[in-house]
PDB file of N, CA and C in Angstrom:
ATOM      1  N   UNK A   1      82.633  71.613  92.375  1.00  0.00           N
ATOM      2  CA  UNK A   1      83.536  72.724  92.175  1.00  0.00           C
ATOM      3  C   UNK A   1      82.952  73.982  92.815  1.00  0.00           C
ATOM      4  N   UNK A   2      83.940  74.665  93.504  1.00  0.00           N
ATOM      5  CA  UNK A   2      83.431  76.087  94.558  1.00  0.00           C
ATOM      6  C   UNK A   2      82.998  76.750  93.333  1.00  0.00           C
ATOM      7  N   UNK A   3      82.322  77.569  93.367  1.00  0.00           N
ATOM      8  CA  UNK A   3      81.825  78.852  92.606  1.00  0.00           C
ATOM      9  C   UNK A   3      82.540  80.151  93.254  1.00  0.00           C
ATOM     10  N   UNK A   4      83.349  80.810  92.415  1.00  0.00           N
ATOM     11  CA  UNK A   4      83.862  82.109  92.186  1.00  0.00           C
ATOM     12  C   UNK A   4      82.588  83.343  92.766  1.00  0.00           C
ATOM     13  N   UNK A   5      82.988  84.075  94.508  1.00  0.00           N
ATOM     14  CA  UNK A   5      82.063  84.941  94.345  1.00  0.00           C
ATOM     15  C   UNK A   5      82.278  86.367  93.997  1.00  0.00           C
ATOM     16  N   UNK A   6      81.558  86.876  93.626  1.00  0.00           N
ATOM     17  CA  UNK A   6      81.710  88.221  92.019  1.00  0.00           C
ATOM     18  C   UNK A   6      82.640  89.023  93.525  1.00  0.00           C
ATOM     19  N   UNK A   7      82.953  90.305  92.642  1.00  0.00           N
ATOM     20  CA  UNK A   7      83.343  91.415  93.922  1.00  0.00           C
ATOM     21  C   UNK A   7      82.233  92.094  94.478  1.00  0.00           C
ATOM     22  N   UNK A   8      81.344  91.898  94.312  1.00  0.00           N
ATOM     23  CA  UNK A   8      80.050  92.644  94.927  1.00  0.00           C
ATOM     24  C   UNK A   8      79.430  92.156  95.719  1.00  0.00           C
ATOM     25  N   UNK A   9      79.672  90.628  95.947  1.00  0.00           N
ATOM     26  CA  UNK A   9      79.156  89.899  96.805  1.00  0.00           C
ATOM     27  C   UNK A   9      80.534  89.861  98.005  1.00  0.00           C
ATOM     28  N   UNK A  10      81.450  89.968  97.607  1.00  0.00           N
ATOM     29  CA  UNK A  10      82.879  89.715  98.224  1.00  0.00           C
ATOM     30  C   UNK A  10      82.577  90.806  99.316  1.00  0.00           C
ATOM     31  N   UNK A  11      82.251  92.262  99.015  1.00  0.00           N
ATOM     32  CA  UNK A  11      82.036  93.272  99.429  1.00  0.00           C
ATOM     33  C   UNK A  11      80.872  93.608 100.402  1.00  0.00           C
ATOM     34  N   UNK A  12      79.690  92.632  99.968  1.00  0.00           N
ATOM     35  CA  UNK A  12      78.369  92.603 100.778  1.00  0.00           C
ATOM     36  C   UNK A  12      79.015  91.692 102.337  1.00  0.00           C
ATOM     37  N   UNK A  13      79.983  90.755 101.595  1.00  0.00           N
ATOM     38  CA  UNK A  13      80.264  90.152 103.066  1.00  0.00           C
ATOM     39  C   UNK A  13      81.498  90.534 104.002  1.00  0.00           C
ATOM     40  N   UNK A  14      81.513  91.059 103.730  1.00  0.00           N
ATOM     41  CA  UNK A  14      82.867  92.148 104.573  1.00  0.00           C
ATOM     42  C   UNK A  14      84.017  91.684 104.882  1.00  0.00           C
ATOM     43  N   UNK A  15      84.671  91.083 102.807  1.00  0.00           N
ATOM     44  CA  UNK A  15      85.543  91.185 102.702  1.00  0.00           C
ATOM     45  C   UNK A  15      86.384  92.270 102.728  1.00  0.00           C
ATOM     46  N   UNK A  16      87.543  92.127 103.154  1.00  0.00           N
ATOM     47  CA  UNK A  16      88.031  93.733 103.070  1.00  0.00           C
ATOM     48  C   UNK A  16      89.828  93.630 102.415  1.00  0.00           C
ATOM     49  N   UNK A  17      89.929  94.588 101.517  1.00  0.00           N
ATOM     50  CA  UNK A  17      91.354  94.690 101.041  1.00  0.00           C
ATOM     51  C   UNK A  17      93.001  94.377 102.199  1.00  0.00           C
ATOM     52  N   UNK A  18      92.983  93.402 102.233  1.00  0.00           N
ATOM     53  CA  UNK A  18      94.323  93.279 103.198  1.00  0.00           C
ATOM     54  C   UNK A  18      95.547  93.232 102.603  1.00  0.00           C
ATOM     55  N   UNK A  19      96.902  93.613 103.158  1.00  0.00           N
ATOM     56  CA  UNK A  19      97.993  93.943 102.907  1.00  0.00           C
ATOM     57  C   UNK A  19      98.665  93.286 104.360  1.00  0.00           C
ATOM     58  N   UNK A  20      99.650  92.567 103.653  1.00  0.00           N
ATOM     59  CA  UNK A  20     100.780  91.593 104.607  1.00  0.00           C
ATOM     60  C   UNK A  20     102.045  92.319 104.105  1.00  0.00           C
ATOM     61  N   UNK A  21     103.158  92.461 105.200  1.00  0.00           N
ATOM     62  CA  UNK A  21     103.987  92.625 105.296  1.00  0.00           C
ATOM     63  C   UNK A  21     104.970  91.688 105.700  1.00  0.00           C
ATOM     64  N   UNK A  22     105.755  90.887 104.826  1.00  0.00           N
ATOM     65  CA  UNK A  22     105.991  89.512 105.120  1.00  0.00           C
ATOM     66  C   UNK A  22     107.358  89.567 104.996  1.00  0.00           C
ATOM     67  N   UNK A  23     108.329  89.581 106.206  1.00  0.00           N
ATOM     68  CA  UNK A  23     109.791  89.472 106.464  1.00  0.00           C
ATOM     69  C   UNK A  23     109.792  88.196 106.564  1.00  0.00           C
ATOM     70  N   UNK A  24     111.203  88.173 105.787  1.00  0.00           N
ATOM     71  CA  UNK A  24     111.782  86.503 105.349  1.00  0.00           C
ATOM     72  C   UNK A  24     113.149  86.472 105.786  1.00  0.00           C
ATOM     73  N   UNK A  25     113.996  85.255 105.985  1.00  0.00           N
ATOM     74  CA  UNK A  25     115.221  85.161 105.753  1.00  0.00           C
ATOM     75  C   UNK A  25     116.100  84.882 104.267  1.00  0.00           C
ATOM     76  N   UNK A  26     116.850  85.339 103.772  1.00  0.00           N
ATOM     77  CA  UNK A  26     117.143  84.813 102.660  1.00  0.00           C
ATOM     78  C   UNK A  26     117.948  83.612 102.379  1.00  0.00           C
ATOM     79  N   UNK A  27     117.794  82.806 101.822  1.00  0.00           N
ATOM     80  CA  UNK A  27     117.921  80.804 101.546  1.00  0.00           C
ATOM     81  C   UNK A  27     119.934  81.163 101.775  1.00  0.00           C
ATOM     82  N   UNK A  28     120.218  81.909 100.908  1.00  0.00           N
ATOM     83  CA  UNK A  28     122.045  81.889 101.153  1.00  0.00           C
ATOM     84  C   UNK A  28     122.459  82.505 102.218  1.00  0.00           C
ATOM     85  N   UNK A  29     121.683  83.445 102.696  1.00  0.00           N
ATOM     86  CA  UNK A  29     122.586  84.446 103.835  1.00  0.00           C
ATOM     87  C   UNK A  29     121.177  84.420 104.643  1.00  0.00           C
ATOM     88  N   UNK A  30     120.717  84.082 105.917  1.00  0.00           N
ATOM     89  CA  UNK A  30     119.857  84.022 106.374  1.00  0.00           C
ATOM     90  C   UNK A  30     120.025  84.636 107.715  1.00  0.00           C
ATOM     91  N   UNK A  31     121.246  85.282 107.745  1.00  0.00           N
ATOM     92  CA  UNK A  31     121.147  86.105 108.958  1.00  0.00           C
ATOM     93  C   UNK A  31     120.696  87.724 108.070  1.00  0.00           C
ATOM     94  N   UNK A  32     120.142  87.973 106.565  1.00  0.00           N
ATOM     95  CA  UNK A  32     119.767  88.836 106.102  1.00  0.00           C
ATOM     96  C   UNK A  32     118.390  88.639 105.566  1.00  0.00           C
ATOM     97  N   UNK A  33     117.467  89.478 106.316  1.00  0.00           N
ATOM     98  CA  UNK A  33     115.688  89.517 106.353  1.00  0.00           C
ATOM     99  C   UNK A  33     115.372  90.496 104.807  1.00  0.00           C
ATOM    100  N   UNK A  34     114.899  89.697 103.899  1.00  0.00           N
ATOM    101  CA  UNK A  34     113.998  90.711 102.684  1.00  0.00           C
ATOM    102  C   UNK A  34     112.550  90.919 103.106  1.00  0.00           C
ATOM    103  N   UNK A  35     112.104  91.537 102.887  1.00  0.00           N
ATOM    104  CA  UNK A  35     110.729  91.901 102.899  1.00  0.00           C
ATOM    105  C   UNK A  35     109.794  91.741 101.348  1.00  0.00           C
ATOM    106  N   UNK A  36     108.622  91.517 101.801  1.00  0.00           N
ATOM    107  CA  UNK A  36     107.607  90.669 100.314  1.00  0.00           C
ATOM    108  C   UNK A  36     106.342  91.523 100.923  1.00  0.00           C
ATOM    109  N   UNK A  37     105.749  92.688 100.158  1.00  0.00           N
ATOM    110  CA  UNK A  37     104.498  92.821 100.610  1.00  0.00           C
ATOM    111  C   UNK A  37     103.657  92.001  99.399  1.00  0.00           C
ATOM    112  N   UNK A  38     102.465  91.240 100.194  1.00  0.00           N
ATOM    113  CA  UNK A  38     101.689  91.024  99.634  1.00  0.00           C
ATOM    114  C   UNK A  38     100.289  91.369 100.055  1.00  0.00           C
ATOM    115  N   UNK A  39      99.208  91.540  98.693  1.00  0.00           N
ATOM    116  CA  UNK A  39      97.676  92.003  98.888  1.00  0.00           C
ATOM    117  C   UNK A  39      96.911  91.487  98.307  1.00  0.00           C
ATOM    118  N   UNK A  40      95.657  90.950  98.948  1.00  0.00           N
ATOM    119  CA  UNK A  40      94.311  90.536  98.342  1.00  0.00           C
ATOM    120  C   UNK A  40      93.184  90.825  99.087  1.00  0.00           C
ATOM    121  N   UNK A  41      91.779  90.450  98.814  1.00  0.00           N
ATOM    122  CA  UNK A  41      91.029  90.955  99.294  1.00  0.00           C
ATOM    123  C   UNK A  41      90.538  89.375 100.054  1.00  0.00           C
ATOM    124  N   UNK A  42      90.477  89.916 101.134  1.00  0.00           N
ATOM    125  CA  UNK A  42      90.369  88.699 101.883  1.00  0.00           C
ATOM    126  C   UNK A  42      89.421  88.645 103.422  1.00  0.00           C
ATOM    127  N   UNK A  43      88.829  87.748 103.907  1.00  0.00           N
ATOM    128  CA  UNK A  43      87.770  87.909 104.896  1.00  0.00           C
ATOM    129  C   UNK A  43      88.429  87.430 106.612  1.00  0.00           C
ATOM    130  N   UNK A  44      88.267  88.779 107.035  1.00  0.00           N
ATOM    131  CA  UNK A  44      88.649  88.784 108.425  1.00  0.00           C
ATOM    132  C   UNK A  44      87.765  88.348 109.244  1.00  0.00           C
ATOM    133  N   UNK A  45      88.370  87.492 111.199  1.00  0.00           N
ATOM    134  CA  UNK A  45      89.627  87.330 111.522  1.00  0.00           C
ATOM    135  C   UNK A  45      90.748  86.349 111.004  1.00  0.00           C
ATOM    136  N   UNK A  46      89.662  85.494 110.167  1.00  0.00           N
ATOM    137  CA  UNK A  46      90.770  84.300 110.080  1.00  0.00           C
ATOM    138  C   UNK A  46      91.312  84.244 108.348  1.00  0.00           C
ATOM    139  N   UNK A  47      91.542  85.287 107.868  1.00  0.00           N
ATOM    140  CA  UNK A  47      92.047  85.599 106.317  1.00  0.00           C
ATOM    141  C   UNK A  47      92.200  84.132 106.174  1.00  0.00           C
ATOM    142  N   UNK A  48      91.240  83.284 105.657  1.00  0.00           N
ATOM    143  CA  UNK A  48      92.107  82.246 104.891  1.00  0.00           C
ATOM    144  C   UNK A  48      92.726  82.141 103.526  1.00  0.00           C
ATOM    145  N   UNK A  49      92.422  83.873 102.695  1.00  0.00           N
ATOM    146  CA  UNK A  49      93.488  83.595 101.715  1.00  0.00           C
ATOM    147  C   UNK A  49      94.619  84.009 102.293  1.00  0.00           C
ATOM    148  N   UNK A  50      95.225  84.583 102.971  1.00  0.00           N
ATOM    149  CA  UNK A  50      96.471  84.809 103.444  1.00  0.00           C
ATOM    150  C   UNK A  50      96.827  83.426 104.153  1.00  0.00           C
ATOM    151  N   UNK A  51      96.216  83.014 104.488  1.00  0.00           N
ATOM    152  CA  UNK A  51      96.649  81.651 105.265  1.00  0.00           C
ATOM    153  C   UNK A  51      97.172  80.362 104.636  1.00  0.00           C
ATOM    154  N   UNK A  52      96.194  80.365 103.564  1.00  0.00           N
ATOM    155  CA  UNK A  52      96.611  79.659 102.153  1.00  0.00           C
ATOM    156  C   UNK A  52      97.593  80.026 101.659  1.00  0.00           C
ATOM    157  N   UNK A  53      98.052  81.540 101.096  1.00  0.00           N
ATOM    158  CA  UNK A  53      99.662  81.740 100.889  1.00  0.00           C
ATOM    159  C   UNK A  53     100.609  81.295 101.791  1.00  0.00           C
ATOM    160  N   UNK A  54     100.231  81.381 103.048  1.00  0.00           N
ATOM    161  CA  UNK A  54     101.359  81.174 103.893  1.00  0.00           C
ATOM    162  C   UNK A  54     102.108  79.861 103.882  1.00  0.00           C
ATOM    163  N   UNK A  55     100.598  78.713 103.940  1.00  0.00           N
ATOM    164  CA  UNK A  55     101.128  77.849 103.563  1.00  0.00           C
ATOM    165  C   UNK A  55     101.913  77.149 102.479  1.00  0.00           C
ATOM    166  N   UNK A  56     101.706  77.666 101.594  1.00  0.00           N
ATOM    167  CA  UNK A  56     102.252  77.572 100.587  1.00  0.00           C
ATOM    168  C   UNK A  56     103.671  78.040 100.043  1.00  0.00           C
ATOM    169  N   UNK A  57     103.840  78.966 100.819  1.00  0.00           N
ATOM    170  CA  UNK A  57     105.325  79.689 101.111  1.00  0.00           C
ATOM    171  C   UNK A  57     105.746  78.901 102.060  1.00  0.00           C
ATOM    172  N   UNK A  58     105.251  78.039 102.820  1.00  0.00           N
ATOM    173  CA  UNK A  58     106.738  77.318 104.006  1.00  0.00           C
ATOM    174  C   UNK A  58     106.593  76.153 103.764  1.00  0.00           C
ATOM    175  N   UNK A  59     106.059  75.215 102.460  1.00  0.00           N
ATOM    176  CA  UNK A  59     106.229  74.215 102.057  1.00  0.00           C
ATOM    177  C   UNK A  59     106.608  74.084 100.459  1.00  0.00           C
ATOM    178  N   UNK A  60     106.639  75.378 100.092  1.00  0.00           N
ATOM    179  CA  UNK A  60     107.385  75.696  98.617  1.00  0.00           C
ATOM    180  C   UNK A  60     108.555  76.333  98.294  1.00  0.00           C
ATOM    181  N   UNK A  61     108.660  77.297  99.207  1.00  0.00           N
ATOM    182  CA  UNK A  61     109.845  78.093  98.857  1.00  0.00           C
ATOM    183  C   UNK A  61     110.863  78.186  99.986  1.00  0.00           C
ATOM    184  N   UNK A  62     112.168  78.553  99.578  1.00  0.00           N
ATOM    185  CA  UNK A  62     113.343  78.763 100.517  1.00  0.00           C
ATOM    186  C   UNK A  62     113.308  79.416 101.802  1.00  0.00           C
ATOM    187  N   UNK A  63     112.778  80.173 101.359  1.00  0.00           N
ATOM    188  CA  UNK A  63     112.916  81.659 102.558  1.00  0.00           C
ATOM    189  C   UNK A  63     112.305  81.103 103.336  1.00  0.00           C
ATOM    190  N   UNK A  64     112.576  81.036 104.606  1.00  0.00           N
ATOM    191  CA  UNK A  64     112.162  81.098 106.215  1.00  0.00           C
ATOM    192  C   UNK A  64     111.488  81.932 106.455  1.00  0.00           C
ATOM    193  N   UNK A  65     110.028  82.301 106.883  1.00  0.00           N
ATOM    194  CA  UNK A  65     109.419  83.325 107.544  1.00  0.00           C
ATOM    195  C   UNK A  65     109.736  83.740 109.042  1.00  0.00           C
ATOM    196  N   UNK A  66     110.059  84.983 108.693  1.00  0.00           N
ATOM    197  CA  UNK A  66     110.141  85.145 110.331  1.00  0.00           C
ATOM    198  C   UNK A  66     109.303  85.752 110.542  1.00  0.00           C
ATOM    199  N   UNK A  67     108.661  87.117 110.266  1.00  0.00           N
ATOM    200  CA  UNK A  67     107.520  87.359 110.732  1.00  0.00           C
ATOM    201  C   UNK A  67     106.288  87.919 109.540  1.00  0.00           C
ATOM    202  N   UNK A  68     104.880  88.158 109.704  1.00  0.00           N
ATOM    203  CA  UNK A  68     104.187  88.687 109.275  1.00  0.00           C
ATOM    204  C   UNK A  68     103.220  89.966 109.951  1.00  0.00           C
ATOM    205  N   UNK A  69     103.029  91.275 109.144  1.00  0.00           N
ATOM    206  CA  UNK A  69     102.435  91.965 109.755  1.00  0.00           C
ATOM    207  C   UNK A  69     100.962  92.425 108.774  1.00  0.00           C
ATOM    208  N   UNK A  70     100.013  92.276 109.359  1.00  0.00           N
ATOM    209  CA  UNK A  70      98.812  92.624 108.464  1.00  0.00           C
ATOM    210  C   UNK A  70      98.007  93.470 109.018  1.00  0.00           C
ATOM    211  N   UNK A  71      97.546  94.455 107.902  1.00  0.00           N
ATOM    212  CA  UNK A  71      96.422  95.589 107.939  1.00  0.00           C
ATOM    213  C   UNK A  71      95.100  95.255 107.114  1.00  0.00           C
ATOM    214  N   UNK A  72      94.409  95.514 107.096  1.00  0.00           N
ATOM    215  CA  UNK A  72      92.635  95.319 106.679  1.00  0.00           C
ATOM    216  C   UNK A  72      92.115  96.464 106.458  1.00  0.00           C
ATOM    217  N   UNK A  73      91.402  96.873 105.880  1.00  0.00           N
ATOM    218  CA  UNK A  73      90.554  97.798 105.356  1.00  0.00           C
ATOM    219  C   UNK A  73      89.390  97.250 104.639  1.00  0.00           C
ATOM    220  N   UNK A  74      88.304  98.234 105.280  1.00  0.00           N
ATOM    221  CA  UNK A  74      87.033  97.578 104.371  1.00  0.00           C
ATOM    222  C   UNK A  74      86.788  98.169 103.219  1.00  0.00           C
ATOM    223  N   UNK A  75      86.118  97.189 102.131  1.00  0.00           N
ATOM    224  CA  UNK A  75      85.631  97.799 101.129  1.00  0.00           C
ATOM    225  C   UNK A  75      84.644  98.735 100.913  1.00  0.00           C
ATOM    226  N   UNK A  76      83.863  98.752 101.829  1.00  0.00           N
ATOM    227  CA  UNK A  76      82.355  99.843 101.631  1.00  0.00           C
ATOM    228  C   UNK A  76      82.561 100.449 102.914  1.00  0.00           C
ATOM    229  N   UNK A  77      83.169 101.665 102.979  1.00  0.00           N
ATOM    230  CA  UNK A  77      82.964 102.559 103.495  1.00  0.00           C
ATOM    231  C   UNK A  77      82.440 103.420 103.613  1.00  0.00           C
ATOM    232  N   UNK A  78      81.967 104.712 104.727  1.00  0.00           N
ATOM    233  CA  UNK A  78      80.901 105.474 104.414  1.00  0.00           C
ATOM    234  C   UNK A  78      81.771 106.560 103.849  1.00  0.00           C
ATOM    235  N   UNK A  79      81.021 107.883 102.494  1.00  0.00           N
ATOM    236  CA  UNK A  79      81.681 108.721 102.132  1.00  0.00           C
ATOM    237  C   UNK A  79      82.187 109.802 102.973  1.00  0.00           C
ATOM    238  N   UNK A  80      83.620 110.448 103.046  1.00  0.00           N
ATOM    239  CA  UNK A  80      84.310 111.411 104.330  1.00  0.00           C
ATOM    240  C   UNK A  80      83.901 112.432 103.264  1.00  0.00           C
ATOM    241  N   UNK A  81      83.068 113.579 103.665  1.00  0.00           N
ATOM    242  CA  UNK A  81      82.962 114.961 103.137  1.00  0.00           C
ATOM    243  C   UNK A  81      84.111 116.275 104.450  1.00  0.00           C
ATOM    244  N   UNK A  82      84.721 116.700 103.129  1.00  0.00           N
ATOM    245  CA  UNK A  82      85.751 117.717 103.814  1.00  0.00           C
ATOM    246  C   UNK A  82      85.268 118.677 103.624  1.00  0.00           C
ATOM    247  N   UNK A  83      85.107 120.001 104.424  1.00  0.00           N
ATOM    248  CA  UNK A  83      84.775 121.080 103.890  1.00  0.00           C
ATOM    249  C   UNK A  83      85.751 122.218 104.081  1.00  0.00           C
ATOM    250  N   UNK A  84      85.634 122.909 102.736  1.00  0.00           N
ATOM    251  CA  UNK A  84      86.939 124.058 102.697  1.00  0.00           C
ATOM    252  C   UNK A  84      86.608 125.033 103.023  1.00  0.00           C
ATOM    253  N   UNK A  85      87.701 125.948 103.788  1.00  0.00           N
ATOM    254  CA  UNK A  85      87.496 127.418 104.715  1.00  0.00           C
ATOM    255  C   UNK A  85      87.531 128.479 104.210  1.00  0.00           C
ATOM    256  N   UNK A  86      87.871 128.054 102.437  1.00  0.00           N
ATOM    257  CA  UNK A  86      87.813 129.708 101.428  1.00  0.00           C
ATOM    258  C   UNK A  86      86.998 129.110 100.104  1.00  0.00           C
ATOM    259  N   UNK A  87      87.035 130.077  99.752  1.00  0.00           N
ATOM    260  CA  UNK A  87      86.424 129.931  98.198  1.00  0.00           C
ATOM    261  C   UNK A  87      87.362 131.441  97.177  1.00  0.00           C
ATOM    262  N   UNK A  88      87.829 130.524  96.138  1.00  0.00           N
ATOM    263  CA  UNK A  88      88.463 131.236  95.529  1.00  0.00           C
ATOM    264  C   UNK A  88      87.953 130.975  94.046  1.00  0.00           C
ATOM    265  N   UNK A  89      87.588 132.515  93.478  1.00  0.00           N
ATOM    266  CA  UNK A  89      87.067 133.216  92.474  1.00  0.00           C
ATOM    267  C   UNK A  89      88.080 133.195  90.870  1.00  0.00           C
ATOM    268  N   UNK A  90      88.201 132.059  89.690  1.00  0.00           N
ATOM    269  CA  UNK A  90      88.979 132.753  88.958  1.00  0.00           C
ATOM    270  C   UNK A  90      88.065 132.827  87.598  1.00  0.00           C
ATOM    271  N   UNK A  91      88.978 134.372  86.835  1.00  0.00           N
ATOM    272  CA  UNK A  91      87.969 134.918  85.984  1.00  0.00           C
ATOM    273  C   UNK A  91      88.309 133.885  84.993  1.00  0.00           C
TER     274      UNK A  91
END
C-alpha cells in the first residue's frame, strides 16, 4: 500500500496548487459547453492527479470533454515585500 505524503513533503517536492478549467458538452444538449473548475495540488509536467481525474471523467460520466485549460502555481514561494510612499499618523 502507497503511503500518503504529508503536505510538507508534497511542498519540498515541487508540488504545486493547480487549477483546471474543464469545458464539457452537456449529455442532453451537447451542442451546449458547461464549464467544471477543478483544483488540487498536484506535480508538474505530467500532473498525474489531474490525469487520473480525467480519466475517470471519460470513462464515468456523460459529458464529453472538449477541452481543458490548466494553471500551476508553486507552493513555496519567495516572500514579495511592497513598500509604501506615505506614512500616515493617527492620534
Amino acid at each position: 500500500m502507497a503511503q500518503k505524503m504529508s503536505d510538507l513533503n508534497k511542498m519540498l517536492y515541487d508540488y504545486r496548487l493547480t487549477t483546471a478549467e474543464i469545458l464539457y458538452h452537456l449529455p442532453d444538449y451537447p451542442a451546449i459547453l458547461q464549464s467544471f473548475v477543478w483544483q488540487e495540488v498536484d506535480l508538474p509536467p505530467e500532473f498525474p492527479v489531474l490525469t487520473r481525474f480525467l480519466h475517470f471523467w471519460e470513462k464515468e460520466l456523460d459529458g464529453k470533454l472538449h477541452s481543458v485549460k490548466v494553471a500551476s502555481r508553486e507552493l513555496i514561494v519567495p516572500a514579495q515585500l511592497v513598500y509604501c510612499e506615505g506614512m500616515f499618523n493617527i492620534h
